[in-house]
N, C-alpha and C. Protein backbone atom coordinates (compact mmCIF):
# COMPACT_ATOMS: atom_id res chain seq x y z
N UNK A 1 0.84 -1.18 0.00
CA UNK A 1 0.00 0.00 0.00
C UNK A 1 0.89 1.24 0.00
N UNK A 2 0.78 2.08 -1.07
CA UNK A 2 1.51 3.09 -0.98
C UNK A 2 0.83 4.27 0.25
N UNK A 3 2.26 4.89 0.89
CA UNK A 3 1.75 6.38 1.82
C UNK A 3 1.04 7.03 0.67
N UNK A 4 -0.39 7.85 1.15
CA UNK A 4 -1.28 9.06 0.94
C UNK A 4 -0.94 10.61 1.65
N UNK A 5 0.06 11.06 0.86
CA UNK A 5 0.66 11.93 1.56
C UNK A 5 -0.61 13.60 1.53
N UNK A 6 -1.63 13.51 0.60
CA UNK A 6 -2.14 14.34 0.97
C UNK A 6 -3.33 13.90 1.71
N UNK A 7 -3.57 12.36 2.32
CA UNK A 7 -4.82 11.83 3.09
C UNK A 7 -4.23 12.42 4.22
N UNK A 8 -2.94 12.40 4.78
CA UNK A 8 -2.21 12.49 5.89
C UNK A 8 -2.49 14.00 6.45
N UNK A 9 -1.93 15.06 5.24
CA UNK A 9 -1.92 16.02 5.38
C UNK A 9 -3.63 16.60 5.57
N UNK A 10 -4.80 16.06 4.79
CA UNK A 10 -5.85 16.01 5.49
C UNK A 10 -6.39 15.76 6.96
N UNK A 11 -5.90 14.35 6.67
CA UNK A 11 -6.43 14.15 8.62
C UNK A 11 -5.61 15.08 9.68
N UNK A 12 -4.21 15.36 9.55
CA UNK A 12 -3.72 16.60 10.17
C UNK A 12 -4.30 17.95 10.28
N UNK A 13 -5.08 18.47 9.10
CA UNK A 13 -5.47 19.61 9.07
C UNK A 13 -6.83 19.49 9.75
N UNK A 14 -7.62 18.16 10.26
CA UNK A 14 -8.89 18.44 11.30
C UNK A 14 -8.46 18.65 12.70
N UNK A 15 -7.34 17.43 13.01
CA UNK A 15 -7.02 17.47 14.68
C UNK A 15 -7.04 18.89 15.00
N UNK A 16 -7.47 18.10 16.65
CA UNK A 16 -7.16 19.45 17.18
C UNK A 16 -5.64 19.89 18.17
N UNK A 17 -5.31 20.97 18.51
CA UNK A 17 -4.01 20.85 18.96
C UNK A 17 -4.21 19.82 20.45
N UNK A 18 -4.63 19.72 20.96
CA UNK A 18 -4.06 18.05 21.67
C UNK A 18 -4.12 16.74 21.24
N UNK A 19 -4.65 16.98 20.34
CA UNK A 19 -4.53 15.24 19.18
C UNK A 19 -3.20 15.43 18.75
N UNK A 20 -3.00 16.78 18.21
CA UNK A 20 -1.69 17.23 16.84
C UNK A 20 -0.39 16.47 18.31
N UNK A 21 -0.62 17.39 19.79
CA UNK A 21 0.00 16.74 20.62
C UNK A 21 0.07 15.54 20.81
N UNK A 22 -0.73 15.24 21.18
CA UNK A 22 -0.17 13.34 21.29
C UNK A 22 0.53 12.93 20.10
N UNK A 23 0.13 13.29 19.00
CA UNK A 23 0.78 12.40 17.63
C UNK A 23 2.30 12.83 17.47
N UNK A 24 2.53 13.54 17.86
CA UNK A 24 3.68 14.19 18.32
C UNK A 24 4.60 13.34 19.38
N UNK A 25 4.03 13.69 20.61
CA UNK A 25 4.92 12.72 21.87
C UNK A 25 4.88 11.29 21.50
N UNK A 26 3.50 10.77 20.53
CA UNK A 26 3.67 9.06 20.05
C UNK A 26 5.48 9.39 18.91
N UNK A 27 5.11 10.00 18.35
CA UNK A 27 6.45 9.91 17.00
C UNK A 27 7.38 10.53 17.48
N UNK A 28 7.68 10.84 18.51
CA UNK A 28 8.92 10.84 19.44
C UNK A 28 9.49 9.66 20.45
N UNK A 29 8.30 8.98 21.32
CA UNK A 29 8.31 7.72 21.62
C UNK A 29 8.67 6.50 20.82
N UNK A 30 8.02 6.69 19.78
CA UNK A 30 8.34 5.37 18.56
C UNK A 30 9.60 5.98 18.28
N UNK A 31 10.42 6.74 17.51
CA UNK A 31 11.20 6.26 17.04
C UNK A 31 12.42 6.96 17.59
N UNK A 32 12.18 7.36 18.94
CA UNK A 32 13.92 8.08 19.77
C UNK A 32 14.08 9.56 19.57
N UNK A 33 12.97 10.30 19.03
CA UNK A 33 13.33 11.75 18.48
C UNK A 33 13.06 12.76 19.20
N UNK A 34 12.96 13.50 18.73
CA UNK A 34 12.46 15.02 19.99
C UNK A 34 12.35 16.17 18.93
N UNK A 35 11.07 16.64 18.79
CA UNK A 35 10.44 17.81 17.90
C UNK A 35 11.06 18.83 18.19
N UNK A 36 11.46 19.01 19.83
CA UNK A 36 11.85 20.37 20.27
C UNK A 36 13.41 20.62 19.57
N UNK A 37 13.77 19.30 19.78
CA UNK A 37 15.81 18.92 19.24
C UNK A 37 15.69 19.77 17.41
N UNK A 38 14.29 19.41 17.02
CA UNK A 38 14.44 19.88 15.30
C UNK A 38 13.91 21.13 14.80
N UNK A 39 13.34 21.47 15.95
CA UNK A 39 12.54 22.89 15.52
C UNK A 39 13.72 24.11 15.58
N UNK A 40 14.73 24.05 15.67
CA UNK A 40 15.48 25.29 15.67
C UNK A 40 15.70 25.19 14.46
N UNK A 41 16.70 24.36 13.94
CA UNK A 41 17.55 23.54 12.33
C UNK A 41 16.50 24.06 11.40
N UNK A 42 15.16 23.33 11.60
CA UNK A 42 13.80 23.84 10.56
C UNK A 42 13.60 24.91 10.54
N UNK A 43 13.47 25.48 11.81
CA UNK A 43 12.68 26.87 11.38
C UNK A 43 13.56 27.93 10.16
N UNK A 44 15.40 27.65 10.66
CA UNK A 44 16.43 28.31 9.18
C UNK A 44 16.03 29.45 8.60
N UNK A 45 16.92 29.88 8.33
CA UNK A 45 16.87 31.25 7.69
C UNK A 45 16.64 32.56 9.18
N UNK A 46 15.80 33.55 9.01
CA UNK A 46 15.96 34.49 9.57
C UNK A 46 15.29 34.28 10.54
N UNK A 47 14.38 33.20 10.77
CA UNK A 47 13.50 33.04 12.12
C UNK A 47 14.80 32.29 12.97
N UNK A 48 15.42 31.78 12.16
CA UNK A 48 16.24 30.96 13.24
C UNK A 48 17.17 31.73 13.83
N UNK A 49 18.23 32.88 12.80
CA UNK A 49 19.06 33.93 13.34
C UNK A 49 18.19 34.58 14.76
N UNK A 50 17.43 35.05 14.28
CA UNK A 50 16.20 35.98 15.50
C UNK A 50 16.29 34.97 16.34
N UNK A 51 16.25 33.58 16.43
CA UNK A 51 15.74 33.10 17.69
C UNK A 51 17.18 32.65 18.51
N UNK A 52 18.64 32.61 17.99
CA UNK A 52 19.99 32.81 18.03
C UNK A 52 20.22 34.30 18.87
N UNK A 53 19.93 35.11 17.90
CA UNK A 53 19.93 36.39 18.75
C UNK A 53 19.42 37.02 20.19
N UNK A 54 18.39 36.25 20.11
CA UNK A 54 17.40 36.41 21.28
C UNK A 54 17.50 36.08 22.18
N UNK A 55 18.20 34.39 22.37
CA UNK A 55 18.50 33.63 22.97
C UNK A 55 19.94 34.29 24.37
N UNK A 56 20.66 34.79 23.08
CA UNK A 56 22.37 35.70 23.77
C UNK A 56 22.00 36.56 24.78
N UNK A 57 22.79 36.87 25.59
CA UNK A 57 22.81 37.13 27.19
C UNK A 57 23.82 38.08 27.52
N UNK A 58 24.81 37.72 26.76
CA UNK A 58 26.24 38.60 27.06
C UNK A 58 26.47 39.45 25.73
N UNK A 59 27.13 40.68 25.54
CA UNK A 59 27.33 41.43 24.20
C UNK A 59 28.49 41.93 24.65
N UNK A 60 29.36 42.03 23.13
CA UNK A 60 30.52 43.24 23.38
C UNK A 60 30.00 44.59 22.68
N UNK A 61 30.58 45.58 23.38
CA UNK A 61 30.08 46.79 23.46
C UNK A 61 31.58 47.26 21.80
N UNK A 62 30.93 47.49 20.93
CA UNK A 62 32.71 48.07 19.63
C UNK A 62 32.44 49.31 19.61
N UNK A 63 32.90 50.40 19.33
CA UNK A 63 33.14 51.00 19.48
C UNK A 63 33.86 51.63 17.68
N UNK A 64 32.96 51.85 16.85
CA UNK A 64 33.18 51.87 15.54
C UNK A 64 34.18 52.91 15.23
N UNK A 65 33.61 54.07 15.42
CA UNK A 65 34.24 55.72 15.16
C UNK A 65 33.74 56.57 16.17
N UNK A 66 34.55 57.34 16.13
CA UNK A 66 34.17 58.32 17.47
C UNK A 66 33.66 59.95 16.97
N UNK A 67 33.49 60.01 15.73
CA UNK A 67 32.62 61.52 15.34
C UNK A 67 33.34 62.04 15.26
N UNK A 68 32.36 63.34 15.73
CA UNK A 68 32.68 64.65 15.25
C UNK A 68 32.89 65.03 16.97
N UNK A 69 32.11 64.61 18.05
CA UNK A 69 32.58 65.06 19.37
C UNK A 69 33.76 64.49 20.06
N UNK A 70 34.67 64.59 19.27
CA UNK A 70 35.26 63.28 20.13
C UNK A 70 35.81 63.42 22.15
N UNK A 71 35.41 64.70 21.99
CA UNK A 71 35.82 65.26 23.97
C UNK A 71 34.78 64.24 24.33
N UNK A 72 33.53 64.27 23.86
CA UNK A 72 32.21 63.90 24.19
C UNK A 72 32.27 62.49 24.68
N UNK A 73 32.90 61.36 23.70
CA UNK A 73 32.84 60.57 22.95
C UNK A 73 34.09 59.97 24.31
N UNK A 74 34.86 60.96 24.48
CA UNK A 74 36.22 60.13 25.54
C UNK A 74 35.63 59.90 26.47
N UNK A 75 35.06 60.87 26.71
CA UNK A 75 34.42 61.24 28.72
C UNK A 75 33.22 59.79 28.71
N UNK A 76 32.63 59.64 27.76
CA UNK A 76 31.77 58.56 27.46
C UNK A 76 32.52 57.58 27.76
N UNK A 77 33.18 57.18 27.29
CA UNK A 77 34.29 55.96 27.23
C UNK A 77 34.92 55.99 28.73
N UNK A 78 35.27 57.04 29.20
CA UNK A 78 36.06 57.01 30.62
C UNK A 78 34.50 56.71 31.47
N UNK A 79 33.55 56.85 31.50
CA UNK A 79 32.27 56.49 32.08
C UNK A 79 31.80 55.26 31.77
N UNK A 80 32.12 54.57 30.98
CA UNK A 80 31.56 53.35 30.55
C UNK A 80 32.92 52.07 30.96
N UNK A 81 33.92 52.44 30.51
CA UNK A 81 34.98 51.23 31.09
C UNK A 81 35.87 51.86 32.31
N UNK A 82 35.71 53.01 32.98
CA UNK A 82 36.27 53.32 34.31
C UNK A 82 38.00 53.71 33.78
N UNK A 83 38.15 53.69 32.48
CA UNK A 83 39.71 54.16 32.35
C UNK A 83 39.87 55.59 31.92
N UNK A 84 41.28 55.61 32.38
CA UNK A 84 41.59 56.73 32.82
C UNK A 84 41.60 57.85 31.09
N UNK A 85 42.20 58.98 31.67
CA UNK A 85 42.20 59.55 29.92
C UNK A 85 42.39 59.52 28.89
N UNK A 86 43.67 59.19 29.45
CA UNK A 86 44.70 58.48 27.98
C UNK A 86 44.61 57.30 27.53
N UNK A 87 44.02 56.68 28.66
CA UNK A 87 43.56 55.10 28.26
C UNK A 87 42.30 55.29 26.80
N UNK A 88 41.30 56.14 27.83
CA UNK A 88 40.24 56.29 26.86
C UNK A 88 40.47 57.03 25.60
N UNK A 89 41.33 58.34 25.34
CA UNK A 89 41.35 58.85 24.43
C UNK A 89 42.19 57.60 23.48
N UNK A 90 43.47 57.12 23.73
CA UNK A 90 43.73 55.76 23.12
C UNK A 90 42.59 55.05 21.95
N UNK A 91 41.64 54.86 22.81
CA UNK A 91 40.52 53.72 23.26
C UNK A 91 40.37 54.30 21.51
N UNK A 92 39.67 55.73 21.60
CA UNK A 92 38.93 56.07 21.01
C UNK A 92 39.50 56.73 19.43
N UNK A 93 40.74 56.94 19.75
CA UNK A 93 42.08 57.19 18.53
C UNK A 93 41.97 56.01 17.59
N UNK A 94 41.71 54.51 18.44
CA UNK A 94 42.42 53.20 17.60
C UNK A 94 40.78 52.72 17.18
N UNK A 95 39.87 53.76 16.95
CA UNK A 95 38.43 52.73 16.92
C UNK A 95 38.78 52.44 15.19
N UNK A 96 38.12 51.49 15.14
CA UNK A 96 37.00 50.10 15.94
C UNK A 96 38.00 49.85 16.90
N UNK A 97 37.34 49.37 17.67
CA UNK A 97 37.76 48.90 19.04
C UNK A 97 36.95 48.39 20.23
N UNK A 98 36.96 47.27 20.54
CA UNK A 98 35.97 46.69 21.45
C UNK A 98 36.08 47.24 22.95
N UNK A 99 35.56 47.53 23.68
CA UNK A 99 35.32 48.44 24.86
C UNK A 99 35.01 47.72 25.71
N UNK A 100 34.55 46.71 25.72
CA UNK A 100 34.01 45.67 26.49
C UNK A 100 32.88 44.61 26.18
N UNK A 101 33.18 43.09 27.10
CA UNK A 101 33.35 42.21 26.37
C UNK A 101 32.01 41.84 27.95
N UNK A 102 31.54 40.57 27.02
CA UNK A 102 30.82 39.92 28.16
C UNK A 102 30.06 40.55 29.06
N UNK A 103 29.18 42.12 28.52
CA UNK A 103 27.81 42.55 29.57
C UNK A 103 26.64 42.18 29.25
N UNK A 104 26.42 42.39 29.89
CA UNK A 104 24.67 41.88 30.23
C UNK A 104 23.87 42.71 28.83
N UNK A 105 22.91 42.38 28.77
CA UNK A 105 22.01 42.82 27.46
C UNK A 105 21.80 44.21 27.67
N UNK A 106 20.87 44.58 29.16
CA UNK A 106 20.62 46.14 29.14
C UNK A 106 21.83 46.74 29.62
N UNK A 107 22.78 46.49 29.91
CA UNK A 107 23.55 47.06 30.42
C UNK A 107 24.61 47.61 29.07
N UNK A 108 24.85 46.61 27.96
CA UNK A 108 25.56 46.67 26.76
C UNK A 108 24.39 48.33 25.74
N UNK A 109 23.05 48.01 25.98
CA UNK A 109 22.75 48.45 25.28
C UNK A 109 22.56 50.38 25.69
N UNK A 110 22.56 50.20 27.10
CA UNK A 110 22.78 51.65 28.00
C UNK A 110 23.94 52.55 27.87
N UNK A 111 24.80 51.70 27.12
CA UNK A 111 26.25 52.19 26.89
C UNK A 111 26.55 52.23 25.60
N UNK A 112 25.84 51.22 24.56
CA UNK A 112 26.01 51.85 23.37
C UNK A 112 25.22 53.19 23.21
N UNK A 113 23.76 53.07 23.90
CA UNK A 113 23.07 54.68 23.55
C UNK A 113 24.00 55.97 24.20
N UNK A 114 24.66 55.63 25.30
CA UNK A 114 25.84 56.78 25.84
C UNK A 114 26.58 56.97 24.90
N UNK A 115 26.84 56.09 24.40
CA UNK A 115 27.94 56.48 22.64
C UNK A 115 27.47 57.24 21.98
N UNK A 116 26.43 56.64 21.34
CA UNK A 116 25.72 57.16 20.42
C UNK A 116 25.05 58.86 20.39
N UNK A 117 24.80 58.85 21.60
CA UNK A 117 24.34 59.83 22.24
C UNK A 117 25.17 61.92 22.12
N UNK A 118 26.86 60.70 22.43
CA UNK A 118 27.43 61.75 22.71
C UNK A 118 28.14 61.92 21.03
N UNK A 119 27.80 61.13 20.49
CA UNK A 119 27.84 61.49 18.97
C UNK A 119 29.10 60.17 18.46
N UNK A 120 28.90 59.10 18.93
CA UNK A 120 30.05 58.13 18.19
C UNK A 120 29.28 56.95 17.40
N UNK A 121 29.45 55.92 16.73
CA UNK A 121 28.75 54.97 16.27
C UNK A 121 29.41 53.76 16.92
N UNK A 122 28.55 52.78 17.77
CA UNK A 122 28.93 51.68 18.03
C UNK A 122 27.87 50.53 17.96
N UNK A 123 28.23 49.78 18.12
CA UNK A 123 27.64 48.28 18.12
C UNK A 123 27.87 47.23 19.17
N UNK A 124 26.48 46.24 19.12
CA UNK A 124 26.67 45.14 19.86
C UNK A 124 26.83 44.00 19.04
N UNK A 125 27.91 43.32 19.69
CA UNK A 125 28.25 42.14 19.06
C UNK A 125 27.85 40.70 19.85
């Protein structure tokens, strides 16, 4: 007997979502699998990046170019990584340049708008 791949796709399209469930946890039981293990791989493309992105916890703060303010732009930098002047003006001479590594989500993103703010372009990575 050959599979009826659009009988299948019929009787799928009446269940309701706790039938669709069970048929699910059965075809994970039968044959060793896990829907949850395949739904990232499938979903691919840009739903999957977004759900990659979303997922991240830690960001580095780069530090692209520093403008047209760049006084602005140091004092920013000496407020955001605690170094001293020359450290920061450095910082901000050699951009791109990563500023810091491993913060927290709002905390990365409070400090790129302080960049941005005081007139530099940066990013989270």
């Amino acid at each position: 007997m050959a599979f009826d791949k659009d009988a299948f796709l019929t009787a799928l399209d009446s269940m309701t979502v706790l039938e669709l469930n069970d048929l699910v946890k059965a075809i994970e039981e039968k044959f060793g699998v896990s829907a949850a293990a395949m739904a990232a791989p499938a979903a691919g493309g840009a739903a999957g990046g977004a759900a990659a992105a979303e997922e991240k916890t830690e960001f580095n703060l780069v530090l692209l170019e520093a403008g047209a303010n760049k006084v602005g732009v140091i004092k920013a930098v000496r407020e955001i990584t605690g170094l001293g002047l020359k450290e920061a003006k450095d910082m901000v001479d050699g951009a791109p340049k990563t500023l810091k590594e491993a913060m927290p989500k709002a905390d990365a993103e409070a400090a790129a708008k302080k960049l941005t703010d005081a007139g530099a372009k940066a990013e989270l990575k």
